[in-house]
N, C-alpha and C. Protein backbone atom coordinates (compact mmCIF):
# COMPACT_ATOMS: atom_id res chain seq x y z
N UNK A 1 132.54 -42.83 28.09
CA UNK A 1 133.07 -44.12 27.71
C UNK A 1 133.56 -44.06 26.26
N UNK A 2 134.89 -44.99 25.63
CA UNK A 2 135.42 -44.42 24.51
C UNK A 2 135.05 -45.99 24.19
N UNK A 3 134.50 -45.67 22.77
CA UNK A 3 134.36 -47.19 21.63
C UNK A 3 135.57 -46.85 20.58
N UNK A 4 135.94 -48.52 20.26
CA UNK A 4 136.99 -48.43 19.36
C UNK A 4 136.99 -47.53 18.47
N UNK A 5 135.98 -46.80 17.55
CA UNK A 5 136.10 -46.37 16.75
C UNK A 5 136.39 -44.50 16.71
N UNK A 6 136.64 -44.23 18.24
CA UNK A 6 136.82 -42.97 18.74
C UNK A 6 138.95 -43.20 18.31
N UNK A 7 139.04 -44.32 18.45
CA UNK A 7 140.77 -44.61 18.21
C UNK A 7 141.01 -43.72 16.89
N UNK A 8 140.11 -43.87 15.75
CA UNK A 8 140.09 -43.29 14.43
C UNK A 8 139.75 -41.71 14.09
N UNK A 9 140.27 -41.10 15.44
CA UNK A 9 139.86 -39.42 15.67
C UNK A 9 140.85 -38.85 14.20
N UNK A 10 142.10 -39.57 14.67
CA UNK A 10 143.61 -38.97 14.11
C UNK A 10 143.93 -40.19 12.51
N UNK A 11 143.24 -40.52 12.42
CA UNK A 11 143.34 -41.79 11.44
C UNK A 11 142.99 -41.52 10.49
N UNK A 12 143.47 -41.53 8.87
CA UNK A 12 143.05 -41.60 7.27
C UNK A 12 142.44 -43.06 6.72
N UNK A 13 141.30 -42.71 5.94
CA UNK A 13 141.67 -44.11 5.52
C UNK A 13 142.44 -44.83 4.62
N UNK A 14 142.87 -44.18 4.32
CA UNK A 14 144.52 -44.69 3.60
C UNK A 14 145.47 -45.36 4.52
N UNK A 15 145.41 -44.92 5.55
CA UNK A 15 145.87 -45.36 6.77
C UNK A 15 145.58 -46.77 7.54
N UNK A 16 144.44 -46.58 7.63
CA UNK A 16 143.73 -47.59 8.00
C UNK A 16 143.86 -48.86 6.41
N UNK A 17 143.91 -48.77 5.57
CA UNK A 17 143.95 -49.56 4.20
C UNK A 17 145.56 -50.13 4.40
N UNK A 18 146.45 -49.35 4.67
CA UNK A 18 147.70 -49.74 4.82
C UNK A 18 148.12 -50.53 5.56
N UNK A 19 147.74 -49.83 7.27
CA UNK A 19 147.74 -51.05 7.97
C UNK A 19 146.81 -52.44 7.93
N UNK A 20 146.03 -52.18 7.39
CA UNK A 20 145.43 -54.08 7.18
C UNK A 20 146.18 -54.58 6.03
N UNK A 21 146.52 -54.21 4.96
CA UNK A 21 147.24 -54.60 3.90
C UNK A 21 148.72 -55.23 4.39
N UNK A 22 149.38 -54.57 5.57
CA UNK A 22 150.24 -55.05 6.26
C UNK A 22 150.12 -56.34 6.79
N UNK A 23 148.78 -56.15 7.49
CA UNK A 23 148.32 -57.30 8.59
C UNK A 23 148.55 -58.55 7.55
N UNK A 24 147.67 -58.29 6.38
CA UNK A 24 147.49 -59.04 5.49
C UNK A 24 148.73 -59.64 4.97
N UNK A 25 149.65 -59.09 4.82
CA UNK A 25 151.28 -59.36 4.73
C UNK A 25 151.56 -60.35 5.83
N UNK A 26 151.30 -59.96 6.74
CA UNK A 26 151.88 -61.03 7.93
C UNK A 26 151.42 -62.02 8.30
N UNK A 27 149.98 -62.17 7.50
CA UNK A 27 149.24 -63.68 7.70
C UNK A 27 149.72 -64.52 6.85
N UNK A 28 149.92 -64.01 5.75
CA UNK A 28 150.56 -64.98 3.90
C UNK A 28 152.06 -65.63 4.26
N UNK A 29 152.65 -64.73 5.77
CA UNK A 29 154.29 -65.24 6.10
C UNK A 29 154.15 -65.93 7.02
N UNK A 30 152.73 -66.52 7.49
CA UNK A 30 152.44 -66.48 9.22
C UNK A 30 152.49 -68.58 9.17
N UNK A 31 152.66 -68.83 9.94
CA UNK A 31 152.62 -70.49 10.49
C UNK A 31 151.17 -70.76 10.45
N UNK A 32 150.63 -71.22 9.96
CA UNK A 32 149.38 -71.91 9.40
C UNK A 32 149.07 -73.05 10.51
N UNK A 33 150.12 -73.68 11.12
CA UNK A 33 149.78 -74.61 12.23
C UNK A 33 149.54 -74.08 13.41
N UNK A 34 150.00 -72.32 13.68
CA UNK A 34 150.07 -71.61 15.11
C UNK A 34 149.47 -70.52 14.58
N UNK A 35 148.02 -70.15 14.26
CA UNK A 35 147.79 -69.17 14.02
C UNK A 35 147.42 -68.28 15.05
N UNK A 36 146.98 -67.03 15.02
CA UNK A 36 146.96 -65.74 15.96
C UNK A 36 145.31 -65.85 16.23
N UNK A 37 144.70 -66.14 17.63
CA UNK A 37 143.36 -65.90 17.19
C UNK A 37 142.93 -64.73 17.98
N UNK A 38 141.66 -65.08 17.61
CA UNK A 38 140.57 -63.79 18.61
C UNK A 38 139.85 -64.45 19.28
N UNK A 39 139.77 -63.72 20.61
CA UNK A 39 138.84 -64.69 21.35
C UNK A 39 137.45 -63.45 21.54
N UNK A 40 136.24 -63.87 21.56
CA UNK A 40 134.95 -63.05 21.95
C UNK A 40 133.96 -63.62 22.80
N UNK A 41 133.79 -63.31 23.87
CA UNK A 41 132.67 -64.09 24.68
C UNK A 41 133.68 -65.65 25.23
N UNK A 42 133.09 -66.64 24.85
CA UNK A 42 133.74 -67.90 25.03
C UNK A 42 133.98 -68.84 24.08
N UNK A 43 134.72 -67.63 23.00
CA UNK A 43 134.40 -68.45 21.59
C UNK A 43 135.85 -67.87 21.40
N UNK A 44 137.11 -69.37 20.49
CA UNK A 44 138.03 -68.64 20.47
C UNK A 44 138.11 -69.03 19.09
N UNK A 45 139.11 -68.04 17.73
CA UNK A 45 138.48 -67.92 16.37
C UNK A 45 140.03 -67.62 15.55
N UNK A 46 140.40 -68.97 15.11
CA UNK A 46 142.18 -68.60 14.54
C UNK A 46 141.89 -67.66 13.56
N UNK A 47 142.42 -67.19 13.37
CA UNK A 47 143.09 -66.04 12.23
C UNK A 47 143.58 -66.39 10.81
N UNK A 48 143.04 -66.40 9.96
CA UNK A 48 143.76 -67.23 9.00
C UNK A 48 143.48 -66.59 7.51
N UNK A 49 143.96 -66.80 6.66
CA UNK A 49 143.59 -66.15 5.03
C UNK A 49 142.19 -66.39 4.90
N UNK A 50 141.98 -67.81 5.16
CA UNK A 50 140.72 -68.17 4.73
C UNK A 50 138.90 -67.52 5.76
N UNK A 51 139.73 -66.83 6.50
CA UNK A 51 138.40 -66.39 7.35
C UNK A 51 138.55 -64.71 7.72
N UNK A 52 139.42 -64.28 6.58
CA UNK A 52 139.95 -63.15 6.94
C UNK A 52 139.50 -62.08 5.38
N UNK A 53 139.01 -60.76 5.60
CA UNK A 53 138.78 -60.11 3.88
C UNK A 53 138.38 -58.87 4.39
N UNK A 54 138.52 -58.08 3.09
CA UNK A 54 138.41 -56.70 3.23
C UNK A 54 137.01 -56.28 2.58
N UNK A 55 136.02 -55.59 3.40
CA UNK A 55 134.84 -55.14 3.13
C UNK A 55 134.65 -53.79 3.32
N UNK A 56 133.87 -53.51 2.11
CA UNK A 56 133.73 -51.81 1.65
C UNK A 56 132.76 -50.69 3.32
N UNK A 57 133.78 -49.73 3.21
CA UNK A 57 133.31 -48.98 4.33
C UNK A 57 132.22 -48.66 4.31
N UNK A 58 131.58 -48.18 3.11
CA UNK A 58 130.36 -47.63 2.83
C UNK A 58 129.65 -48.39 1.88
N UNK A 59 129.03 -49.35 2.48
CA UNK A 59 127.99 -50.22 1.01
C UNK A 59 128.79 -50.30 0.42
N UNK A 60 128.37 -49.91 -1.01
CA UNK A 60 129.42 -50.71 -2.11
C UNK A 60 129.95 -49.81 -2.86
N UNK A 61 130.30 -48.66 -1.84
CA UNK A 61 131.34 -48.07 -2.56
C UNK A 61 133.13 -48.93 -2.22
N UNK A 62 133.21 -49.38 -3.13
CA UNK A 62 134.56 -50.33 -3.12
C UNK A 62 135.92 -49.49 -2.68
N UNK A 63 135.86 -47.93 -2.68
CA UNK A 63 137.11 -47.50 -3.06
C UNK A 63 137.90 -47.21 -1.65
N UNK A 64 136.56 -47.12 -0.37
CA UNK A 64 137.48 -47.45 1.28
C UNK A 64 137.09 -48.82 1.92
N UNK A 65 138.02 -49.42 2.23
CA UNK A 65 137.78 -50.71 2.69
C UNK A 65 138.26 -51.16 3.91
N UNK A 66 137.67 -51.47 4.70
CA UNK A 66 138.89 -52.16 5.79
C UNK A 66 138.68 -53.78 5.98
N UNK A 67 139.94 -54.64 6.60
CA UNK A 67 139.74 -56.04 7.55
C UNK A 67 138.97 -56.29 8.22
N UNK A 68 137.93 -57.20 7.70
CA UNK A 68 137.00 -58.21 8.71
C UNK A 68 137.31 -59.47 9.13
N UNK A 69 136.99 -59.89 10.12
CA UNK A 69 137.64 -61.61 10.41
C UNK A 69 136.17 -61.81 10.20
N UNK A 70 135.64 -62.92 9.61
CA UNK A 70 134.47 -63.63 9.27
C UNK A 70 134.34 -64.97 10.51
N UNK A 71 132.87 -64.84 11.48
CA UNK A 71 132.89 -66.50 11.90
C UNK A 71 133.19 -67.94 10.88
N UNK A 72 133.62 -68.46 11.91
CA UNK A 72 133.85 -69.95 10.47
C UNK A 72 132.91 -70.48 10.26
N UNK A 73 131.69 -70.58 11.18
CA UNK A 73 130.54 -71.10 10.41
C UNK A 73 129.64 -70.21 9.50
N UNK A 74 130.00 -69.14 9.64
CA UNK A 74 129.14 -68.04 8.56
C UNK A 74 129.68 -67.21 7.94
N UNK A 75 130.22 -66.94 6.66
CA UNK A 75 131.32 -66.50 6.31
C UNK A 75 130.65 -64.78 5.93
N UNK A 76 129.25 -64.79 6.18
CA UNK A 76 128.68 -63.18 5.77
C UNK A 76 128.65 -62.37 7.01
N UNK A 77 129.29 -63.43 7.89
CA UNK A 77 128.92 -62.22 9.18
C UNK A 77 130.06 -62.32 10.01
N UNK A 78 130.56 -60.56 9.85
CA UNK A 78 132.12 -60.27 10.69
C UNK A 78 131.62 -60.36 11.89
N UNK A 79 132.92 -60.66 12.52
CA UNK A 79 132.69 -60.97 14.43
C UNK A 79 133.92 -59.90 14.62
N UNK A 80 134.68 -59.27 13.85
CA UNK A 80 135.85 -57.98 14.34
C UNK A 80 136.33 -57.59 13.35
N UNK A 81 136.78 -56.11 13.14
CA UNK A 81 137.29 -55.31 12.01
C UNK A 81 138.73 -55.21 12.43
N UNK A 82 139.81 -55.08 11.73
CA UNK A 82 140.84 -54.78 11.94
C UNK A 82 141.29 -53.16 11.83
N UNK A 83 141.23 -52.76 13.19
CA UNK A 83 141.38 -50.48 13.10
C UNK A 83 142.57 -50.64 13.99
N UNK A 84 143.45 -49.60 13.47
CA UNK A 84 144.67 -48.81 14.19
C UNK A 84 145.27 -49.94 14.51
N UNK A 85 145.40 -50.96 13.37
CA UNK A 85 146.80 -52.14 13.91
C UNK A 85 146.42 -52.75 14.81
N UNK A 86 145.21 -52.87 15.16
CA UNK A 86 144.81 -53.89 16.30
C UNK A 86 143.00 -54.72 15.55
């Protein structure tokens, strides 16, 4: 069985930094009234600047980071990472 993070066989994290930095590009241009969400279980979760941030790969070493979407009622706890543009 393959988990998302087998996607990151062929992947840098420079790579991975780029494409969320992108993503991140396309939310700041994105319609604020039609946002993009995620759905998990039976919970569906817009996409937005404000529930969206980049957290250090390794503890707090700051210098690899990738996209977390944060729940809206708890802003310390990611519900999905943003890997390989998805």
């Amino acid at each position: 069985m393959a988990f998302p993070v087998d996607m990151l066989e062929n992947c840098s994290h420079e790579e991975l930094e780029n494409s969320a930095e992108d993503y991140m590009s396309d939310l700041r241009c994105g319609d604020p009234e039609n946002p993009e969400c995620f759905s998990l279980l039976n919970i569906t979760i817009p996409i937005s600047l404000s529930n969206v941030g980049f957290v250090p790969l390794y503890g707090g070493d700051q210098t690899q980071k990738i996209l977390a979407l944060f729940a809206p009622e708890d802003s310390l706890t990611a519900v999905a990472l943003y890997l390989a543009d998805q």
